[in-house]
PDB file of N, CA and C in Angstrom:
ATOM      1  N   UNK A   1     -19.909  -5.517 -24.087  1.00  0.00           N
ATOM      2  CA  UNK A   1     -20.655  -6.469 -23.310  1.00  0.00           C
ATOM      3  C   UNK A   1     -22.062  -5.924 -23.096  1.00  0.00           C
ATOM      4  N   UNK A   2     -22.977  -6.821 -23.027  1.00  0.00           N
ATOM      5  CA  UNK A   2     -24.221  -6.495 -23.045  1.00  0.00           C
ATOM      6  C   UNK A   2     -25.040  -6.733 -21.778  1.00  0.00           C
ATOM      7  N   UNK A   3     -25.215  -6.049 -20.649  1.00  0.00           N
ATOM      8  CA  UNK A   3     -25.323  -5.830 -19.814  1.00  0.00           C
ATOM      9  C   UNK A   3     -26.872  -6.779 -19.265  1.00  0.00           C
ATOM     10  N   UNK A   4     -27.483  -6.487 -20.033  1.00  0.00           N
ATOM     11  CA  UNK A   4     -28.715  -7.274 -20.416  1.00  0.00           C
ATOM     12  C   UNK A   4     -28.574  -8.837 -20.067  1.00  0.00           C
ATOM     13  N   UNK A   5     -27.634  -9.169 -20.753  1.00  0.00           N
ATOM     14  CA  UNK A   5     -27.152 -10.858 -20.952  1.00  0.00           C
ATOM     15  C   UNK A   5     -26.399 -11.121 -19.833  1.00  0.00           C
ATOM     16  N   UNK A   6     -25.770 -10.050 -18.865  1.00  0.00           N
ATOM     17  CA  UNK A   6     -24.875 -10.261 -17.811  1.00  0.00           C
ATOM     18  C   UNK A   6     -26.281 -10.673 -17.038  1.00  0.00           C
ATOM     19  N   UNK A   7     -27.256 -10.029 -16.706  1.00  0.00           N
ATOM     20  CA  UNK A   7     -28.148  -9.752 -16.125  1.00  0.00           C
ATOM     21  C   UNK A   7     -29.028 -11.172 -16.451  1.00  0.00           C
ATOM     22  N   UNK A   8     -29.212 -11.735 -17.265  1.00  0.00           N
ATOM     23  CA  UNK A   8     -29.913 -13.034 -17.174  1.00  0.00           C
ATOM     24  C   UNK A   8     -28.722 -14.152 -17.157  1.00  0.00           C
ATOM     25  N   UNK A   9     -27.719 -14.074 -17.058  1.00  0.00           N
ATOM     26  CA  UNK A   9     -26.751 -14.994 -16.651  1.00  0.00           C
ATOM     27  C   UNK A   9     -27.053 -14.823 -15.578  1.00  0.00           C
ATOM     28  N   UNK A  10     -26.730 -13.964 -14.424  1.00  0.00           N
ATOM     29  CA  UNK A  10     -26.968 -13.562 -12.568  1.00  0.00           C
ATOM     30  C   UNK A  10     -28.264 -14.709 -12.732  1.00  0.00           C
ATOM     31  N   UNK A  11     -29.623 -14.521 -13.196  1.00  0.00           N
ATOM     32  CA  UNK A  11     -30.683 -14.886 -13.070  1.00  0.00           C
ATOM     33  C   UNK A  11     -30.519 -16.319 -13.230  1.00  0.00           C
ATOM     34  N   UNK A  12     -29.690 -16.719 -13.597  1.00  0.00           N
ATOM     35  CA  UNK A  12     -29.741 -18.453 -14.413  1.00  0.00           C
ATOM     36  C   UNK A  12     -29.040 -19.303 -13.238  1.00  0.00           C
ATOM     37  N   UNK A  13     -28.315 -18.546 -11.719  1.00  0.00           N
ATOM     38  CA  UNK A  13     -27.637 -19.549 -11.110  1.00  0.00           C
ATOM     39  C   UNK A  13     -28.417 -19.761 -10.202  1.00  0.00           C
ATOM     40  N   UNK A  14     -27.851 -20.809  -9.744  1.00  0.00           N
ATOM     41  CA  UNK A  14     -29.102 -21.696  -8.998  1.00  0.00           C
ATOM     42  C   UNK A  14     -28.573 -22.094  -7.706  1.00  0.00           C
ATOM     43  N   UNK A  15     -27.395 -21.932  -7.435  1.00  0.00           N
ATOM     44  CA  UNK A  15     -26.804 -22.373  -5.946  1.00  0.00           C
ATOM     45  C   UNK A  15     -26.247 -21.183  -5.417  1.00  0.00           C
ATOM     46  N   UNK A  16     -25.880 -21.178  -4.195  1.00  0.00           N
ATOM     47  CA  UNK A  16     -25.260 -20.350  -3.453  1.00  0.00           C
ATOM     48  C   UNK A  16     -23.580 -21.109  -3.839  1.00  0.00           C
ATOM     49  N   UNK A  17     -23.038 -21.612  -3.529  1.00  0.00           N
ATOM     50  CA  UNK A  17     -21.809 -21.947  -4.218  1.00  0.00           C
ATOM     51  C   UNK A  17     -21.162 -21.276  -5.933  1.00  0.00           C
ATOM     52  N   UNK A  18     -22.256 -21.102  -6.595  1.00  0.00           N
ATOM     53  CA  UNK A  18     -22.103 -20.776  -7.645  1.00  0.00           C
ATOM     54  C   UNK A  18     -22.016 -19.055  -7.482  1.00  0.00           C
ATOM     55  N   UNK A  19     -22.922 -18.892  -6.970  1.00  0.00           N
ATOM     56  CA  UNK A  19     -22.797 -17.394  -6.596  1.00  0.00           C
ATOM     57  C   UNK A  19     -21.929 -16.643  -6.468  1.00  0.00           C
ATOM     58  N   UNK A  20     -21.414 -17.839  -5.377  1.00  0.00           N
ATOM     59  CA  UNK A  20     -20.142 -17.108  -4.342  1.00  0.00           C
ATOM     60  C   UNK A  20     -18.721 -16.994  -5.348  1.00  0.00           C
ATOM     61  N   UNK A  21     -18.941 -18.285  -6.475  1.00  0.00           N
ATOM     62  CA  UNK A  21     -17.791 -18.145  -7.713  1.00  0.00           C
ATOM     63  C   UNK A  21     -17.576 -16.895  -8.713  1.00  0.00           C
ATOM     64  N   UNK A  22     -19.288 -16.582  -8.502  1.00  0.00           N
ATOM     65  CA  UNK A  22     -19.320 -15.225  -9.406  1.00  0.00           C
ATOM     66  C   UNK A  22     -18.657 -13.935  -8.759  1.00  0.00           C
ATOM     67  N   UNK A  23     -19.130 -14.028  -7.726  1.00  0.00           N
ATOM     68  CA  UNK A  23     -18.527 -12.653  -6.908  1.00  0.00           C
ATOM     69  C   UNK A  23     -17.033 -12.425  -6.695  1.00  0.00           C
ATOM     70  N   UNK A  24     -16.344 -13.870  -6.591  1.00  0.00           N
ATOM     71  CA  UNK A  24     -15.005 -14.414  -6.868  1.00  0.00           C
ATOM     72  C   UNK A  24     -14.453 -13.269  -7.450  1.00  0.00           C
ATOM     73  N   UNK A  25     -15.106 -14.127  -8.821  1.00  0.00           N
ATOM     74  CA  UNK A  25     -14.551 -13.706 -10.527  1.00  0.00           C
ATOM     75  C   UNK A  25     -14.453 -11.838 -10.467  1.00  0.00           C
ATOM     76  N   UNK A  26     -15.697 -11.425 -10.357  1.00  0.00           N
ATOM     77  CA  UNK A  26     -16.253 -10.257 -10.445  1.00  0.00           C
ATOM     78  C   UNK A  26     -15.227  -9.164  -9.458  1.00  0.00           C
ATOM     79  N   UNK A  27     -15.033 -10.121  -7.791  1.00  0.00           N
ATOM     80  CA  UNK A  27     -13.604  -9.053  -7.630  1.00  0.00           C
ATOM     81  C   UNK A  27     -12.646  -9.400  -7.798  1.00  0.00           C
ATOM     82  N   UNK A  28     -12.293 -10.209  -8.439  1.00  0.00           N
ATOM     83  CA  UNK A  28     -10.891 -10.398  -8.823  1.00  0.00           C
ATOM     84  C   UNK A  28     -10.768  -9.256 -10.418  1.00  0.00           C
ATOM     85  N   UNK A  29     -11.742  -9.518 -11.193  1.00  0.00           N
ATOM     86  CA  UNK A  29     -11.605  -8.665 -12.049  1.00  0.00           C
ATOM     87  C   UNK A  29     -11.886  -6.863 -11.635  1.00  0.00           C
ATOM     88  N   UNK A  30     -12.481  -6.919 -11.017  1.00  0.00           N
ATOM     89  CA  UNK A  30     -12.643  -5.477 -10.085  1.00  0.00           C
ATOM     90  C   UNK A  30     -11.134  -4.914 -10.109  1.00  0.00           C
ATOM     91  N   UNK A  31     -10.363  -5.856  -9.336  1.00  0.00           N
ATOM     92  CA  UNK A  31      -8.933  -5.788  -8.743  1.00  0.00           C
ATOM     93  C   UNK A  31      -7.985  -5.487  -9.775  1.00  0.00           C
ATOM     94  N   UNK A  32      -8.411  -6.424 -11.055  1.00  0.00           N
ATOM     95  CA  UNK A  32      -7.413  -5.758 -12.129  1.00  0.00           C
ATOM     96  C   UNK A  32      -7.573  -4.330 -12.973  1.00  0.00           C
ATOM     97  N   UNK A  33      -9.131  -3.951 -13.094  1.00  0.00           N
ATOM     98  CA  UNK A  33      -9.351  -3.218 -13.709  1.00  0.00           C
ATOM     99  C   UNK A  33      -8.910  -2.044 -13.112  1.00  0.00           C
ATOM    100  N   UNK A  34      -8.771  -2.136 -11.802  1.00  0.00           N
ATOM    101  CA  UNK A  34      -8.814  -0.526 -10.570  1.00  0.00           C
ATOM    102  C   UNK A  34      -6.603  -0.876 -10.708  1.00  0.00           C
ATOM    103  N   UNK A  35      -6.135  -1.845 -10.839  1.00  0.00           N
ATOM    104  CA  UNK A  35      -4.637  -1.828 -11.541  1.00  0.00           C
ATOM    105  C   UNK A  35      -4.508  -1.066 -12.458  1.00  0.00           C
ATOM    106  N   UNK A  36      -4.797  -1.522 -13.386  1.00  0.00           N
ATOM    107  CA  UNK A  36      -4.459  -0.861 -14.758  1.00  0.00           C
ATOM    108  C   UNK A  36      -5.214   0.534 -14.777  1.00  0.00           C
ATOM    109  N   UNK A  37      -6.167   1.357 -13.899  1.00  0.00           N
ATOM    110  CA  UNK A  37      -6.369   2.517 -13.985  1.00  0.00           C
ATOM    111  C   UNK A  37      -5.503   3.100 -12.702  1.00  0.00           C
ATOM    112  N   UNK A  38      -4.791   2.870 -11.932  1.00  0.00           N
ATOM    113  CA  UNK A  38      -3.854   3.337 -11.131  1.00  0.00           C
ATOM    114  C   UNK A  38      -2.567   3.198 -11.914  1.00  0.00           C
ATOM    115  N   UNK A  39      -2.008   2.578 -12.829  1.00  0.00           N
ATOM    116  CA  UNK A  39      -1.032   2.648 -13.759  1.00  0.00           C
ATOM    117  C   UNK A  39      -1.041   3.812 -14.445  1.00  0.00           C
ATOM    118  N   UNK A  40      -2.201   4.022 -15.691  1.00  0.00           N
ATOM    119  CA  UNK A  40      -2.378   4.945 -16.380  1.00  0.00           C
ATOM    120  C   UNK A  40      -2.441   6.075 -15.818  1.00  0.00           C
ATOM    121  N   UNK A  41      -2.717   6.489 -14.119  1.00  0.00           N
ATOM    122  CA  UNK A  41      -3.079   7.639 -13.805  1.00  0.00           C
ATOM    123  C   UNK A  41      -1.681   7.792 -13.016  1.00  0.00           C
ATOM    124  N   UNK A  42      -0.865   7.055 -12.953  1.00  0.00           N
ATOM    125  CA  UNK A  42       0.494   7.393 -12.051  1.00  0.00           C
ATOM    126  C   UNK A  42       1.466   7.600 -13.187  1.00  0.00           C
ATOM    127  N   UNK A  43       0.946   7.346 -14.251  1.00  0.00           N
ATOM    128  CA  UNK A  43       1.668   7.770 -15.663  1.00  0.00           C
ATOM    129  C   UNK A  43       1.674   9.285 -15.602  1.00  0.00           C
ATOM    130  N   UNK A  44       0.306   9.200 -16.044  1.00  0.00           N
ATOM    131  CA  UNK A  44      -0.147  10.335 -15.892  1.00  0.00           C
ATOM    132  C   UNK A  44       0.032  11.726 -14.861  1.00  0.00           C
ATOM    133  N   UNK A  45       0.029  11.502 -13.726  1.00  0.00           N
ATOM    134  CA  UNK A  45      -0.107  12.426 -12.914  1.00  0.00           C
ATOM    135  C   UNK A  45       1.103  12.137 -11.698  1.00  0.00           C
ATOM    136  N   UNK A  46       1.648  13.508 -11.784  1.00  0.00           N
ATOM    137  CA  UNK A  46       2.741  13.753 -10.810  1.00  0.00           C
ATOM    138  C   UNK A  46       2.215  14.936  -9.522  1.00  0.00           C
ATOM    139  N   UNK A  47       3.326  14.796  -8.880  1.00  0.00           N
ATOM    140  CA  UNK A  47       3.658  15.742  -7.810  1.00  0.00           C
ATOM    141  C   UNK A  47       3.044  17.379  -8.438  1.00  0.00           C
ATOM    142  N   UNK A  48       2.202  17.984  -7.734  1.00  0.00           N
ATOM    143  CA  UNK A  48       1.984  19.333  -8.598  1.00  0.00           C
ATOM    144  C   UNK A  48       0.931  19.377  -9.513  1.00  0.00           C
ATOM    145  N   UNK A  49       0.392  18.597 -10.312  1.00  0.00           N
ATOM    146  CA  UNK A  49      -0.487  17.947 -10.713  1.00  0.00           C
ATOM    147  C   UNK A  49      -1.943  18.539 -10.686  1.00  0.00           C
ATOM    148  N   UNK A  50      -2.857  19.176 -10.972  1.00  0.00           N
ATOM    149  CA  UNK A  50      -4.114  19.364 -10.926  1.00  0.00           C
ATOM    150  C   UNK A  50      -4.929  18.213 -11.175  1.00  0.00           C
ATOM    151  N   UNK A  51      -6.206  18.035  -9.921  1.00  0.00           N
ATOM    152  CA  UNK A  51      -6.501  16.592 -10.127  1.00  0.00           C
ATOM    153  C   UNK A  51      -8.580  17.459  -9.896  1.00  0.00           C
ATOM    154  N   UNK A  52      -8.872  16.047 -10.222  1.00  0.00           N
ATOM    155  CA  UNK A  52     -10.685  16.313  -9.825  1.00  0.00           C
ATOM    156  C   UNK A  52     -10.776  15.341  -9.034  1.00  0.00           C
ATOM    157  N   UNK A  53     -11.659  14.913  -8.543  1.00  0.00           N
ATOM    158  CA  UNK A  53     -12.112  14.161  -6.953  1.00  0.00           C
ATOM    159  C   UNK A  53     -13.278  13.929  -6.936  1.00  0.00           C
ATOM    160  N   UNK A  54     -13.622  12.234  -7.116  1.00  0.00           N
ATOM    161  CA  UNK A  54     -15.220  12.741  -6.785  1.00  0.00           C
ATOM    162  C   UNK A  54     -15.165  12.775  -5.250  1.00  0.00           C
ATOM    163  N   UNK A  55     -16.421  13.308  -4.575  1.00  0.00           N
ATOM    164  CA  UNK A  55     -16.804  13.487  -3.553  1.00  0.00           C
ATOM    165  C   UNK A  55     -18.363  13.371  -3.244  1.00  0.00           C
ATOM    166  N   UNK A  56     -18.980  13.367  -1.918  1.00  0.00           N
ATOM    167  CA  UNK A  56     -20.186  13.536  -2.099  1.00  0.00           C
ATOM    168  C   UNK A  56     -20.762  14.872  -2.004  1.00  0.00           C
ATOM    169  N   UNK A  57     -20.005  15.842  -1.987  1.00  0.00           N
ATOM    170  CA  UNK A  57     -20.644  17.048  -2.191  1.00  0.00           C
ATOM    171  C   UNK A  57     -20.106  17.791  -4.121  1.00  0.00           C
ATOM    172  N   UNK A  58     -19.840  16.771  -4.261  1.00  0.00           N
ATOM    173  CA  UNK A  58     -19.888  16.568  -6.041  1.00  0.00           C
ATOM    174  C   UNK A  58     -18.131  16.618  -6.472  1.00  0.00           C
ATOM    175  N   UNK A  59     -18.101  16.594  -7.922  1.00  0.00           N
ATOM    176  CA  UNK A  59     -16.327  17.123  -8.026  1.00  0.00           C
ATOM    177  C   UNK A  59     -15.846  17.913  -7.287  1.00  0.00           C
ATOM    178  N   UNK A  60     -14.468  17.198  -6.613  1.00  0.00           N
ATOM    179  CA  UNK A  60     -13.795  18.891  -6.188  1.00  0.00           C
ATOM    180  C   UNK A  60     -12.108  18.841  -6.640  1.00  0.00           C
ATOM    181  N   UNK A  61     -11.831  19.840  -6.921  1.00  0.00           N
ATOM    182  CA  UNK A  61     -10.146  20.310  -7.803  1.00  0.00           C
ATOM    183  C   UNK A  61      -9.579  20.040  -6.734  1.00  0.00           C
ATOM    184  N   UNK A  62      -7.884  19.123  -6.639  1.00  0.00           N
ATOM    185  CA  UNK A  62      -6.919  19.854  -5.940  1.00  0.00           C
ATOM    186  C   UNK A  62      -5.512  19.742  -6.515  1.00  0.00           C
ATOM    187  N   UNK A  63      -4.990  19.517  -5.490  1.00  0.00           N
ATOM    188  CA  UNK A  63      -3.370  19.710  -6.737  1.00  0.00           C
ATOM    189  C   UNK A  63      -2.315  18.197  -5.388  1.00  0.00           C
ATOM    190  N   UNK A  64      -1.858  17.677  -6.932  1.00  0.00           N
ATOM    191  CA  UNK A  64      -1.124  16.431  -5.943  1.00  0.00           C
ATOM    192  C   UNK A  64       0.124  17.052  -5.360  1.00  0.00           C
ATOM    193  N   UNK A  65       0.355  16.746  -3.783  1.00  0.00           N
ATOM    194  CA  UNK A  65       1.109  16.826  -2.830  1.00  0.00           C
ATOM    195  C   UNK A  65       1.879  15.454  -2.749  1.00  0.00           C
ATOM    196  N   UNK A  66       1.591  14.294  -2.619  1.00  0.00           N
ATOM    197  CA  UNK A  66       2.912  13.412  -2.427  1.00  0.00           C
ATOM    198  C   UNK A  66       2.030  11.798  -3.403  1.00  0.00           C
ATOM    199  N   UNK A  67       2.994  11.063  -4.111  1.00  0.00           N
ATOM    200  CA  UNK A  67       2.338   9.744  -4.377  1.00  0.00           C
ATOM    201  C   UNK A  67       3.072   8.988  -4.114  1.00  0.00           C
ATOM    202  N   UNK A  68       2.271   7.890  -3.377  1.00  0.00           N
ATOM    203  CA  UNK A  68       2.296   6.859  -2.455  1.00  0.00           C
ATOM    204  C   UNK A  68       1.917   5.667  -3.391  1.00  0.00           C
ATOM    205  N   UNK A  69       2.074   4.109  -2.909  1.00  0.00           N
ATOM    206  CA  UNK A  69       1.939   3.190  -4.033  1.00  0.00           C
ATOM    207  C   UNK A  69       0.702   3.056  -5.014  1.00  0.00           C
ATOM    208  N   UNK A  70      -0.198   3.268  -4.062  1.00  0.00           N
ATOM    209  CA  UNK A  70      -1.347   3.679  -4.577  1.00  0.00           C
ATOM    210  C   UNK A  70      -2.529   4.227  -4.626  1.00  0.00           C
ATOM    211  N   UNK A  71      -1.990   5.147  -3.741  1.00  0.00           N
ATOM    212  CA  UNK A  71      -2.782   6.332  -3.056  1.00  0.00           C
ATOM    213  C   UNK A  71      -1.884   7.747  -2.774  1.00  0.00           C
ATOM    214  N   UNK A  72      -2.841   8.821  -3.517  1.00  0.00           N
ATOM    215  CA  UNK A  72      -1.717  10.141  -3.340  1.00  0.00           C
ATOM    216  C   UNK A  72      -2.747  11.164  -2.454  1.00  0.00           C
ATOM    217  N   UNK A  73      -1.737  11.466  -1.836  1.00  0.00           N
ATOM    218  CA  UNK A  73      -1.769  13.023  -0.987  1.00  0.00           C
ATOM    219  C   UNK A  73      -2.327  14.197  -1.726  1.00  0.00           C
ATOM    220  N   UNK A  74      -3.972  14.618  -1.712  1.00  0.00           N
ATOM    221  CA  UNK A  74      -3.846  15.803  -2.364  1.00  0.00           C
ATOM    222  C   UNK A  74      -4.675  17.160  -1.528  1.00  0.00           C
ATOM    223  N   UNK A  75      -3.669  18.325  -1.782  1.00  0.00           N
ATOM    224  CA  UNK A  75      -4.835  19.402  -0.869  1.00  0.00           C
ATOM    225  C   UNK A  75      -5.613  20.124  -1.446  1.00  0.00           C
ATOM    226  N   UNK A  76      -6.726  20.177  -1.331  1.00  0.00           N
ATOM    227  CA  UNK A  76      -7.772  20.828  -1.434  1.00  0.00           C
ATOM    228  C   UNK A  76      -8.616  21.332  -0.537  1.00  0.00           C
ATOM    229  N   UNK A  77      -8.336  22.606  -1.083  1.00  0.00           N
ATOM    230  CA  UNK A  77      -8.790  24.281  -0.301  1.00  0.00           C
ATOM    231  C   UNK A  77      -7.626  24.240   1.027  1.00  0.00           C
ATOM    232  N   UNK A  78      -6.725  23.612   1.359  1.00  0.00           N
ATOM    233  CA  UNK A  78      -5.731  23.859   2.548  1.00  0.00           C
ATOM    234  C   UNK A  78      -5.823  22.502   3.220  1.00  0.00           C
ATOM    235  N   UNK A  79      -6.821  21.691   2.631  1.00  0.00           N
ATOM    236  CA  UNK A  79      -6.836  20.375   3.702  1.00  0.00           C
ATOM    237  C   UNK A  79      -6.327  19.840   2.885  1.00  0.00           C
ATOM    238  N   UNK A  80      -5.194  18.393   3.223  1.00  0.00           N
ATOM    239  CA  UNK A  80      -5.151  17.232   2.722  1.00  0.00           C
ATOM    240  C   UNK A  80      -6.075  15.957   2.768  1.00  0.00           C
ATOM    241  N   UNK A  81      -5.965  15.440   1.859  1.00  0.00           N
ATOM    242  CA  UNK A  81      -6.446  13.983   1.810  1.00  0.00           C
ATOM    243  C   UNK A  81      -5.918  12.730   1.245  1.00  0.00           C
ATOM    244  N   UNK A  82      -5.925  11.414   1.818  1.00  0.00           N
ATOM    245  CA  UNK A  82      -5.107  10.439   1.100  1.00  0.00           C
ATOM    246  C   UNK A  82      -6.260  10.162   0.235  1.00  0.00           C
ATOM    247  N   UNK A  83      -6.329   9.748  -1.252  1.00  0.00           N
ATOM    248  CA  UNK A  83      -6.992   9.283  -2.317  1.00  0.00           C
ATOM    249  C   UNK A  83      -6.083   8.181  -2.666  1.00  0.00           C
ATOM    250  N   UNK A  84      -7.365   7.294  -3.213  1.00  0.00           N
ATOM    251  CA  UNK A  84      -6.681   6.923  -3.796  1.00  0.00           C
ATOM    252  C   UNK A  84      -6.412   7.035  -5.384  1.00  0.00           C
ATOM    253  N   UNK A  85      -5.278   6.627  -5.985  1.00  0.00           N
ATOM    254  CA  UNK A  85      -4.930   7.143  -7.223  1.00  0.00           C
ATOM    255  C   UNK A  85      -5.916   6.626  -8.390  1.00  0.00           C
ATOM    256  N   UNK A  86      -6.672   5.538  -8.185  1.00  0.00           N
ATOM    257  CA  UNK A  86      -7.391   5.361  -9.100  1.00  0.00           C
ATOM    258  C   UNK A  86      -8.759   6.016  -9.646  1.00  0.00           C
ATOM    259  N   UNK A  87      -9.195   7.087  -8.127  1.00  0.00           N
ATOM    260  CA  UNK A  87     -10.601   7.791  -8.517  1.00  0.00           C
ATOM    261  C   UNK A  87      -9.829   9.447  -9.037  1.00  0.00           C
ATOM    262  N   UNK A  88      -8.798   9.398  -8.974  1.00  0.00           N
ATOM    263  CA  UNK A  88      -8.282  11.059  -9.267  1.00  0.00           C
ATOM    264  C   UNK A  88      -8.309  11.310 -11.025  1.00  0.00           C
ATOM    265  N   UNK A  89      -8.694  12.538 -11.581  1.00  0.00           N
ATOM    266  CA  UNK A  89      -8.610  12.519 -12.469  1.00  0.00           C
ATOM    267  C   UNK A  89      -8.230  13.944 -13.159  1.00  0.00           C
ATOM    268  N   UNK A  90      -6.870  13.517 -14.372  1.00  0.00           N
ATOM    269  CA  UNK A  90      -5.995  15.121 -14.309  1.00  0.00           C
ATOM    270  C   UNK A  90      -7.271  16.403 -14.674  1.00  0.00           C
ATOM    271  N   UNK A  91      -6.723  17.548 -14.643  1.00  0.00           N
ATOM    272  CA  UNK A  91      -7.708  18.877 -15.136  1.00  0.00           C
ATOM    273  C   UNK A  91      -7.063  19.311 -16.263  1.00  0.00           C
TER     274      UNK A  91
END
């Protein structure tokens, strides 16, 4: 997809109704895409698990402690945190 052309489509609507259809669309597809990468990563990644994290003090490693439907337990440096499973990514 050409990001460009997404970008003068946005530019081409003309109502607020229409808008509001786009943003619709846009999280509904949001919603599936963040599915199917919580699938692949619960495939993927178990209990024990070495994971990366973004954060705002940049990547950080930890190791999965418990998974939940779609959000797992992981500690890093001695703290836990609930994540969710779709931003974790194996090491």
């Amino acid at each position: 997809m050409n990001i460009e052309n997404v970008h003068r489509a946005i530019n081409q609507i003309e109502t607020i109704e229409e808008m509001e259809r786009v943003i619709y669309f846009l999280k509904q597809r949001q919603k599936q895409l963040e599915t199917i990468q919580v699938a692949i990563n619960k495939s993927l990644l178990g209990v024990g698990s070495k994971v990366e994290i973004p954060s705002p003090r940049g990547k950080e490693i930890g190791e999965i402690i418990d998974i939940k439907r779609t959000k797992a337990i992981v500690d890093i440096d001695g703290q836990r945190y609930n994540c969710p499973i779709s931003i974790l990514e194996a090491v």
